[in-house]
C-alpha atoms as a PDB file:
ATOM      1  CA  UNK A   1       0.000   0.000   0.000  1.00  0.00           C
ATOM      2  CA  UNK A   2       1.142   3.335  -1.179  1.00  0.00           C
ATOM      3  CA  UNK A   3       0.118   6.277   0.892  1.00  0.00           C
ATOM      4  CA  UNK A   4       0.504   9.567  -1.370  1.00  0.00           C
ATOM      5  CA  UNK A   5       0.859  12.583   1.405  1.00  0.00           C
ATOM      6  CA  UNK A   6       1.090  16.347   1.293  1.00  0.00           C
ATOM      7  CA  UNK A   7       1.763  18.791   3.880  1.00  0.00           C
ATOM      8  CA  UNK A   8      -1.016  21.238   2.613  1.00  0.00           C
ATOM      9  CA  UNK A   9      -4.589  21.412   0.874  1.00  0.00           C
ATOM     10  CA  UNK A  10      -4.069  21.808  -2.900  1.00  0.00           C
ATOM     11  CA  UNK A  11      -0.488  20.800  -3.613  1.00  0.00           C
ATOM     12  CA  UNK A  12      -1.435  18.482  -6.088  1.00  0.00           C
ATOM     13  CA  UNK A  13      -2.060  15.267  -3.798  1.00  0.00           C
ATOM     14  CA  UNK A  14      -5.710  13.997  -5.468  1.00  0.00           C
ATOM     15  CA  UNK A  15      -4.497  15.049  -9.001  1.00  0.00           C
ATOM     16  CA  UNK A  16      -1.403  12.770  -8.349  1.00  0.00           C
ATOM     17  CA  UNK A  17      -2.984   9.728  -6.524  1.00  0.00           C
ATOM     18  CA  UNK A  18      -5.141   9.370  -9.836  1.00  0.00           C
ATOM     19  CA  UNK A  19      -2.237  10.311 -12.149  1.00  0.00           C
ATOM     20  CA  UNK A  20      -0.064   8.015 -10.907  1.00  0.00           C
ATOM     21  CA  UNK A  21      -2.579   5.120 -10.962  1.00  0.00           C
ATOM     22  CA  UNK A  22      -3.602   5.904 -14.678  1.00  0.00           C
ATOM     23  CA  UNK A  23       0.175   5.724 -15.371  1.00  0.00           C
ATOM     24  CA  UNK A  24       0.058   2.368 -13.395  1.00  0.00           C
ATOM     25  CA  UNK A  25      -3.111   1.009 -15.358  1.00  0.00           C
ATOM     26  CA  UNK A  26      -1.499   2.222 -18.638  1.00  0.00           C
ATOM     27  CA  UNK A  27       0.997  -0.412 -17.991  1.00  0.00           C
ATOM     28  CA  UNK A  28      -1.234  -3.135 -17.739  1.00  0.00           C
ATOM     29  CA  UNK A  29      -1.554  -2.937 -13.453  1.00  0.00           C
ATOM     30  CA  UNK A  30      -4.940  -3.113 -11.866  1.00  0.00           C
ATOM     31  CA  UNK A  31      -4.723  -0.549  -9.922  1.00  0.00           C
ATOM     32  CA  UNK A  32      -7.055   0.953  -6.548  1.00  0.00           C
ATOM     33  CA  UNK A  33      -7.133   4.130  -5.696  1.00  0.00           C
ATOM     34  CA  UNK A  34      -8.825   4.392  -2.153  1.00  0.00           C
ATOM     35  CA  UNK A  35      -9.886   8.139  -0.864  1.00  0.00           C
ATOM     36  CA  UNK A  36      -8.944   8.209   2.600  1.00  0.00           C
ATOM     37  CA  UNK A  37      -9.204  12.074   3.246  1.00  0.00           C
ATOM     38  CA  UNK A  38     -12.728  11.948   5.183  1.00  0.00           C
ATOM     39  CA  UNK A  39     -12.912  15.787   5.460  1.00  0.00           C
ATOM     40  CA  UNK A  40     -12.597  16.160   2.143  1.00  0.00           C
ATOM     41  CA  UNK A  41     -13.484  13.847  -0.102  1.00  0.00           C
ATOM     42  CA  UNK A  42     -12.751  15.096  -3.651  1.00  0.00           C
ATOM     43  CA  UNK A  43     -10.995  11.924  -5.290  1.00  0.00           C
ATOM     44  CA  UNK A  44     -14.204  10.510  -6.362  1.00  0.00           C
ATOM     45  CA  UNK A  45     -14.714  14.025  -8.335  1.00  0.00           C
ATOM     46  CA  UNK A  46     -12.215  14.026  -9.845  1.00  0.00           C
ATOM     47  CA  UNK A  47     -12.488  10.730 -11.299  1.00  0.00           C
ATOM     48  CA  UNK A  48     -15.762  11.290 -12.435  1.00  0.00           C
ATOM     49  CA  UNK A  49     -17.762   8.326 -10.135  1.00  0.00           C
ATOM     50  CA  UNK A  50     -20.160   8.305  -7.800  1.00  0.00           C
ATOM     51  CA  UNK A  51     -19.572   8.529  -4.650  1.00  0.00           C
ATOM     52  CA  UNK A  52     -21.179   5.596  -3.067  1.00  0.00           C
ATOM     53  CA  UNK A  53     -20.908   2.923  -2.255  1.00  0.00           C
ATOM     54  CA  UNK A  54     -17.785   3.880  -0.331  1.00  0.00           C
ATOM     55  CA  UNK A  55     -15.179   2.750   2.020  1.00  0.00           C
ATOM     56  CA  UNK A  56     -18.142   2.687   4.908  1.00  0.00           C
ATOM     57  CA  UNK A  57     -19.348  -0.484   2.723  1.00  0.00           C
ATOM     58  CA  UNK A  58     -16.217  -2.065   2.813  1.00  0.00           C
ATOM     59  CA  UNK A  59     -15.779  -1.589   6.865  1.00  0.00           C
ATOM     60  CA  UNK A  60     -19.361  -3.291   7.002  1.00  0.00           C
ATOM     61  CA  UNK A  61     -17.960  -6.225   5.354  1.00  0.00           C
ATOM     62  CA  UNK A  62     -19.524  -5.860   1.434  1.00  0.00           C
ATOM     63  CA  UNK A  63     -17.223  -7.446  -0.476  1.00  0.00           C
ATOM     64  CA  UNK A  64     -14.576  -4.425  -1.696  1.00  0.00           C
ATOM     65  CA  UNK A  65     -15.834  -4.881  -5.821  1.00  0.00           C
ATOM     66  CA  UNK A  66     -18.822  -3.128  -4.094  1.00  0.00           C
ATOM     67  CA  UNK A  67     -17.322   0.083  -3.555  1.00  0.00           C
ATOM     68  CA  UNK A  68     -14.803   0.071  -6.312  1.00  0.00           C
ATOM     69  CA  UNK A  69     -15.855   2.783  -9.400  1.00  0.00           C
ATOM     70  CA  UNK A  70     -13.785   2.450 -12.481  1.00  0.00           C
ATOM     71  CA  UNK A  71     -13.166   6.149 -13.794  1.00  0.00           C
ATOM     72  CA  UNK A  72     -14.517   7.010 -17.671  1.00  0.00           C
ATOM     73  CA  UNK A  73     -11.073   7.240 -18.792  1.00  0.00           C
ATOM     74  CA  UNK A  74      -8.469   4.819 -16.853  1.00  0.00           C
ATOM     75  CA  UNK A  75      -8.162   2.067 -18.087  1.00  0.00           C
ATOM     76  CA  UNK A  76      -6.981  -0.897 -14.972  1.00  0.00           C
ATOM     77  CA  UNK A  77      -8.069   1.943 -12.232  1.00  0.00           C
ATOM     78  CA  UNK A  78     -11.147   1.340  -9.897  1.00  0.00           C
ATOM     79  CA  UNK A  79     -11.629   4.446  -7.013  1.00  0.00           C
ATOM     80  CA  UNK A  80     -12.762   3.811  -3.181  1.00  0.00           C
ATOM     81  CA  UNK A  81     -14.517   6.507  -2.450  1.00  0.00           C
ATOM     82  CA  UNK A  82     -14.490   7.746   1.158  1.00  0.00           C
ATOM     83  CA  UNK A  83     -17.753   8.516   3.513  1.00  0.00           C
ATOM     84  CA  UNK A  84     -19.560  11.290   2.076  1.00  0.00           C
ATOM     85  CA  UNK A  85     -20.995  12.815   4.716  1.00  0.00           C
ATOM     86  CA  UNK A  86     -20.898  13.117   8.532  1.00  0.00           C
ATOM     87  CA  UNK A  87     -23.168  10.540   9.474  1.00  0.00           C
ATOM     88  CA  UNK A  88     -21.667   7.942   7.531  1.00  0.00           C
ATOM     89  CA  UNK A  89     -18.341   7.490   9.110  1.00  0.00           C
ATOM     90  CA  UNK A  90     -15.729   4.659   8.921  1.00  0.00           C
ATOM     91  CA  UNK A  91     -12.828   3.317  10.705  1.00  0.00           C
ATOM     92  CA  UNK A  92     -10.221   3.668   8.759  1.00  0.00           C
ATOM     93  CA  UNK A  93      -7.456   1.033   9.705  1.00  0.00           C
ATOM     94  CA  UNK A  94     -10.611  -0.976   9.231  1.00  0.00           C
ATOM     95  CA  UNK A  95     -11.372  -0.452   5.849  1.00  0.00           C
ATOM     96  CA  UNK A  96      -7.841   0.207   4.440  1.00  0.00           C
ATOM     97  CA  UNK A  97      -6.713  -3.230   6.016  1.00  0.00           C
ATOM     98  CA  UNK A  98      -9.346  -4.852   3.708  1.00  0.00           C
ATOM     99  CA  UNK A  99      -7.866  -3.028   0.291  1.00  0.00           C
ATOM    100  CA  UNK A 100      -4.767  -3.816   1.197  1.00  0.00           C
ATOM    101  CA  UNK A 101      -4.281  -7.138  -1.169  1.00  0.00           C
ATOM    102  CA  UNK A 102      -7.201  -6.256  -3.816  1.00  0.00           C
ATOM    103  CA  UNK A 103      -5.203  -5.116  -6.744  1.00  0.00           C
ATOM    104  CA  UNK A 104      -0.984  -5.118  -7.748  1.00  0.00           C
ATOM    105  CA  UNK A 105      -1.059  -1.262  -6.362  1.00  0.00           C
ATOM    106  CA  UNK A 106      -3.185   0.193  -3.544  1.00  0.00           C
ATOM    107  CA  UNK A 107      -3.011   4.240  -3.776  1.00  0.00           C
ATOM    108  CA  UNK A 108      -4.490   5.754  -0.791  1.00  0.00           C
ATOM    109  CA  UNK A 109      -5.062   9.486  -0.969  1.00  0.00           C
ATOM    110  CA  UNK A 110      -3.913  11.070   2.765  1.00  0.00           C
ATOM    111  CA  UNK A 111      -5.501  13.895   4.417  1.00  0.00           C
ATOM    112  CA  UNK A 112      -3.173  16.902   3.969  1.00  0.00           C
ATOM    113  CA  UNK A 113      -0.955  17.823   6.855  1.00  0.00           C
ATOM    114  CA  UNK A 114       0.423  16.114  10.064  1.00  0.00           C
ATOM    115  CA  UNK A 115      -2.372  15.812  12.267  1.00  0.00           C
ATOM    116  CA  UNK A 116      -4.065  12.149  13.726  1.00  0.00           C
ATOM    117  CA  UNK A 117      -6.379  12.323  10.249  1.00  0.00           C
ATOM    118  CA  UNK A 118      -3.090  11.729   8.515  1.00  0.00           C
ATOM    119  CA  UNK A 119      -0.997   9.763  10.311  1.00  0.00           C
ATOM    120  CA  UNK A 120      -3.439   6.677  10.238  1.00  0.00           C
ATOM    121  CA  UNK A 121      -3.139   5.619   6.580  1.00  0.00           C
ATOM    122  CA  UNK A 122       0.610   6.403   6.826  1.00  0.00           C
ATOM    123  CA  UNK A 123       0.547   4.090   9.774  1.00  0.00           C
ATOM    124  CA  UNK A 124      -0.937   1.403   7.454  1.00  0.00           C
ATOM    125  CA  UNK A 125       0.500   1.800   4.266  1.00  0.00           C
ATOM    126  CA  UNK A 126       4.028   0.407   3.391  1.00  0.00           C
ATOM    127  CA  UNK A 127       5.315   3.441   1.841  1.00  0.00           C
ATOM    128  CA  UNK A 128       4.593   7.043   1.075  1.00  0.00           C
ATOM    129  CA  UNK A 129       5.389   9.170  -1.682  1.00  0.00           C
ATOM    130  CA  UNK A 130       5.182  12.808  -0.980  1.00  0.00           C
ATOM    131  CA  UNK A 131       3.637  15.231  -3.144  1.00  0.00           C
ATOM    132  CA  UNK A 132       4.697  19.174  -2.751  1.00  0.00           C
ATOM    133  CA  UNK A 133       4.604  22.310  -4.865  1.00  0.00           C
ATOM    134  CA  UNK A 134       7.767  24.221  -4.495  1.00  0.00           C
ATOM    135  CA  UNK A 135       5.999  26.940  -2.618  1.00  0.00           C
ATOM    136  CA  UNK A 136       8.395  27.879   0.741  1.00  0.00           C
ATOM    137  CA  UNK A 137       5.252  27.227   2.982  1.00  0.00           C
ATOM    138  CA  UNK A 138       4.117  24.190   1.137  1.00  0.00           C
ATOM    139  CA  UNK A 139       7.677  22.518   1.742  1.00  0.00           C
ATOM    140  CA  UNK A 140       8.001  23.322   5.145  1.00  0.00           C
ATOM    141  CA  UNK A 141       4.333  21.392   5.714  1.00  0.00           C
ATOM    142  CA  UNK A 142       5.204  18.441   3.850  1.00  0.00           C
ATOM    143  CA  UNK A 143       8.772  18.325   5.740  1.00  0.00           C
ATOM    144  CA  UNK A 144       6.598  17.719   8.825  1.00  0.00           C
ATOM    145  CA  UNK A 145       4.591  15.044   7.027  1.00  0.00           C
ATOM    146  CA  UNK A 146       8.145  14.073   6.217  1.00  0.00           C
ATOM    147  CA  UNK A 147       9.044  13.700   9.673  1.00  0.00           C
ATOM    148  CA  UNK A 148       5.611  12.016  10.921  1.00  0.00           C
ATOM    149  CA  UNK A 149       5.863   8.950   8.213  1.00  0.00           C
ATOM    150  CA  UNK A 150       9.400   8.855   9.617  1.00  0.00           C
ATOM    151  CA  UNK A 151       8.105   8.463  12.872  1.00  0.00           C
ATOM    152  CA  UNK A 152       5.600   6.033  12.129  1.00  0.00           C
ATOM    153  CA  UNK A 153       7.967   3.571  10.195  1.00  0.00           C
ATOM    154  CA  UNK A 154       6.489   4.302   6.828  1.00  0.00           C
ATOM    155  CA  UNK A 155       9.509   4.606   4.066  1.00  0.00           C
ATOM    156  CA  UNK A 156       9.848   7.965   2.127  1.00  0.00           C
ATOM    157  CA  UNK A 157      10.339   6.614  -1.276  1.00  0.00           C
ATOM    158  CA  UNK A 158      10.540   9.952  -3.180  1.00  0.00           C
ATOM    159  CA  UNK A 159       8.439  13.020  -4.119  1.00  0.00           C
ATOM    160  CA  UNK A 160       6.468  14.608  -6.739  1.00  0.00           C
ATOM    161  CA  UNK A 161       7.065  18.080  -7.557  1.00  0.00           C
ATOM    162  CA  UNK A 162       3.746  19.372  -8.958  1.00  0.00           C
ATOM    163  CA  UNK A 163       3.495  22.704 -11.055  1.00  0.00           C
ATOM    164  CA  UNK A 164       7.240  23.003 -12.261  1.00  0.00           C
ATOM    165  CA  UNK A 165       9.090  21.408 -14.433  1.00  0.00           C
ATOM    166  CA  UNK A 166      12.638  22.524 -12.733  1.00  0.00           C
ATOM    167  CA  UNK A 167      13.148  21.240  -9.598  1.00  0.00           C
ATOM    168  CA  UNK A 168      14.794  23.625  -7.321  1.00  0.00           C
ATOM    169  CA  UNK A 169      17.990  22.811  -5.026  1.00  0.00           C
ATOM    170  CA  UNK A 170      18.176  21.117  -1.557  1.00  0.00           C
ATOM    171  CA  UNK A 171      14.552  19.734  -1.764  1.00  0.00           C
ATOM    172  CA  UNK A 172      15.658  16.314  -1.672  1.00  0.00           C
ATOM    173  CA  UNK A 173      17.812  16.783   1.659  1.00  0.00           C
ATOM    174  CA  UNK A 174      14.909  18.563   3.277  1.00  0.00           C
ATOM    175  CA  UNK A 175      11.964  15.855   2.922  1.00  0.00           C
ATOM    176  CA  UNK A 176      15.148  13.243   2.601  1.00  0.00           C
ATOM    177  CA  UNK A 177      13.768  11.416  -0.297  1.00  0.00           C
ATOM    178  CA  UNK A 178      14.699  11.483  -4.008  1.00  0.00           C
ATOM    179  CA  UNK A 179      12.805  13.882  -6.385  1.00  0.00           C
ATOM    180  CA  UNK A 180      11.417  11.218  -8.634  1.00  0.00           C
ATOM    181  CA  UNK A 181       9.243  13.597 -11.071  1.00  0.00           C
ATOM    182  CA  UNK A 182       8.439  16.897 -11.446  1.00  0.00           C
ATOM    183  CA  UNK A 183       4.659  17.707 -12.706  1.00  0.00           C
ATOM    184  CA  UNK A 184       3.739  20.749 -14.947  1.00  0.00           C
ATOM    185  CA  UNK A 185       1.238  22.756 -15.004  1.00  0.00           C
ATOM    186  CA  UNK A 186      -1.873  21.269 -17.041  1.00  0.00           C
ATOM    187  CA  UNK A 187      -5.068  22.852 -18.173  1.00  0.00           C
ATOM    188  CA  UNK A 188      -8.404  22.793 -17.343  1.00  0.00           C
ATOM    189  CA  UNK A 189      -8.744  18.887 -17.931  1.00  0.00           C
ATOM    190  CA  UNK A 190      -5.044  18.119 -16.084  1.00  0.00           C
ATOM    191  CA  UNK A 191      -5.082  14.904 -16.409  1.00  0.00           C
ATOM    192  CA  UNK A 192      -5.940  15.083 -19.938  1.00  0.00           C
ATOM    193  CA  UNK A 193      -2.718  17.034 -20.651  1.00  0.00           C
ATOM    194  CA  UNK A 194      -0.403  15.190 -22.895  1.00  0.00           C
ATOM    195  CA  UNK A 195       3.174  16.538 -20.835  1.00  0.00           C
ATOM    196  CA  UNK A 196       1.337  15.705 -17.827  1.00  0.00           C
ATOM    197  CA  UNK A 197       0.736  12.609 -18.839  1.00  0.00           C
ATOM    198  CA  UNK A 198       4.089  11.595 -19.327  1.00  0.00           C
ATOM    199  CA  UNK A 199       5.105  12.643 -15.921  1.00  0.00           C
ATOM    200  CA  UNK A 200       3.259  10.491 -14.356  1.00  0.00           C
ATOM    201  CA  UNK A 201       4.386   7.756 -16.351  1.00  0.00           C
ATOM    202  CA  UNK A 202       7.821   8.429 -15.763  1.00  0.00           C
ATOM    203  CA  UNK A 203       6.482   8.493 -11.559  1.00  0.00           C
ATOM    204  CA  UNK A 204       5.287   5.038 -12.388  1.00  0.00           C
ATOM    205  CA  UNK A 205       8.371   4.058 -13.878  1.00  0.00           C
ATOM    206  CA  UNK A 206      10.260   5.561 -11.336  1.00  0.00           C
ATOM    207  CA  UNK A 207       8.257   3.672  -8.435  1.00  0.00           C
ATOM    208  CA  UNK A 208       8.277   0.256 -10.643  1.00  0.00           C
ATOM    209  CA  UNK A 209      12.215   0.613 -10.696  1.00  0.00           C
ATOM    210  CA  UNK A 210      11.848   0.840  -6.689  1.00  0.00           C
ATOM    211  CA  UNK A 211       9.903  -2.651  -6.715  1.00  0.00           C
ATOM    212  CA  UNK A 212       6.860  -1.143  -5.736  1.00  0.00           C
END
C-alpha cells in the first residue's frame, strides 16, 4: 500500500494519486485508488464516479468490488470513495486493512498535513510518496509530514514536484527522499494534458524501478 501525502490542501495530492494510478493502469496494473481524506473527499470528483458505495461499505464487510468505481477514462483503475458525509463514518485502519491485497497497487489518498487524520493511513501503508509544490510554505508542511511517516515507520520513497518542471535545489535533503518527477502545469482537464501525462508515467516508472 502506497500512501501519497502532502503537507497542505491543494499541492497536487488527489491530481497525483489518480495520475499516478492511470500511469500504473497504462501499464497493464490493476490498480485501486482508495480516498482516505474523510474531510474532504474530492478523489471521487475528480475521477468522475459516484460517490457511493464507499469505504463505509467495505468496513461493514460488502465485499470491496462493491465500492470500487472504475473512472470514464483509466483504463486498470477502480476508485474507493471515502464517507460522504458526517453521518456515515468509517474506521479507517478498518477499511484500508481490507484493500490492502485487492489489486498489484493500492493508492491511498492522505488527508493533507500532520495531524491524527493523517498519520493513520501512513501508519498502514508500506510506503509514502510525498507530493509538494515548491511553494516555501508548502515545503516546510510536507517536511513535517516528512518527519511524521518517519516516525511512524512508513519509508519515504521519493516526491512529486507538482506545477514546475525545474526542480529547485536542496529539496531532496529537506523531505530526505529522491525527487522522482516533477509535474507541470496542465489545463483545465489536467489529467488530460499530454506533458502531464508523461510525468506520471515516468512516476510510475520511477516507483516500478523501486519494486513497488
Amino acid at each position: 500500500m502506497l500512501a501519497i501525502a502532502g503537507g497542505k490542501g491543494g499541492c497536487g495530492k488527489t491530481t497525483t494519486t489518480l495520475g499516478l494510478a492511470g500511469a500504473l493502469g497504462r501499464m497493464r496494473r490493476s490498480v485501486l485508488a482508495a480516498d482516505a481524506d474523510v474531510d474532504m473527499p474530492d478523489l471521487h470528483h475528480l475521477a468522475n464516479v459516484d460517490g457511493t458505495p464507499n469505504l463505509t461499505a467495505v468496513e461493514n464487510g460488502e465485499a470491496v468490488e462493491i465500492a470500487t468505481h472504475p473512472p470514464p477514462t483509466l483504463s486498470g483503475v477502480e476508485v474507493v470513495p471515502a464517507p460522504q458525509s458526517m453521518g456515515d463514518s468509517v474506521h479507517l485502519p478498518s477499511a484500508l486493512s481490507r484493500l490492502a491485497d485487492a489489486a498489484d497497487h493500492v493508492l491511498v489518498d492522505c488527508p493533507a498535513g500532520a495531524g491524527p487524520d493523517a498519520a493513520t493511513p501512513l501508519r498502514l501503508a508500506d510506503h509514502v510518496l510525498l507530493v509538494t509544490t515548491t511553494d516555501p510554505a508548502c515545503l516546510r508542511d510536507t517536511a513535517k509530514t516528512a518527519a511524521m511517516a518517519r516516525a511512524l515507520g512508513t519509508t519515504i520513497v521519493g516526491v512529486a514536484l507538482t506545477r514546475t518542471e525545474h526542480p529547485p535545489t536542496g529539496i531532496e535533503r529537506l523531505l530526505d527522499g529522491p525527487v522522482l518527477a516533477s509535474i507541470p502545469n496542465g489545463g483545465v482537464a489536467v489529467l488530460s494534458d499530454e506533458s502531464v501525462r508523461r510525468a506520471y508515467d515516468r512516476l510510475a516508472s520511477a516507483l516500478l524501478t523501486k519494486h513497488l
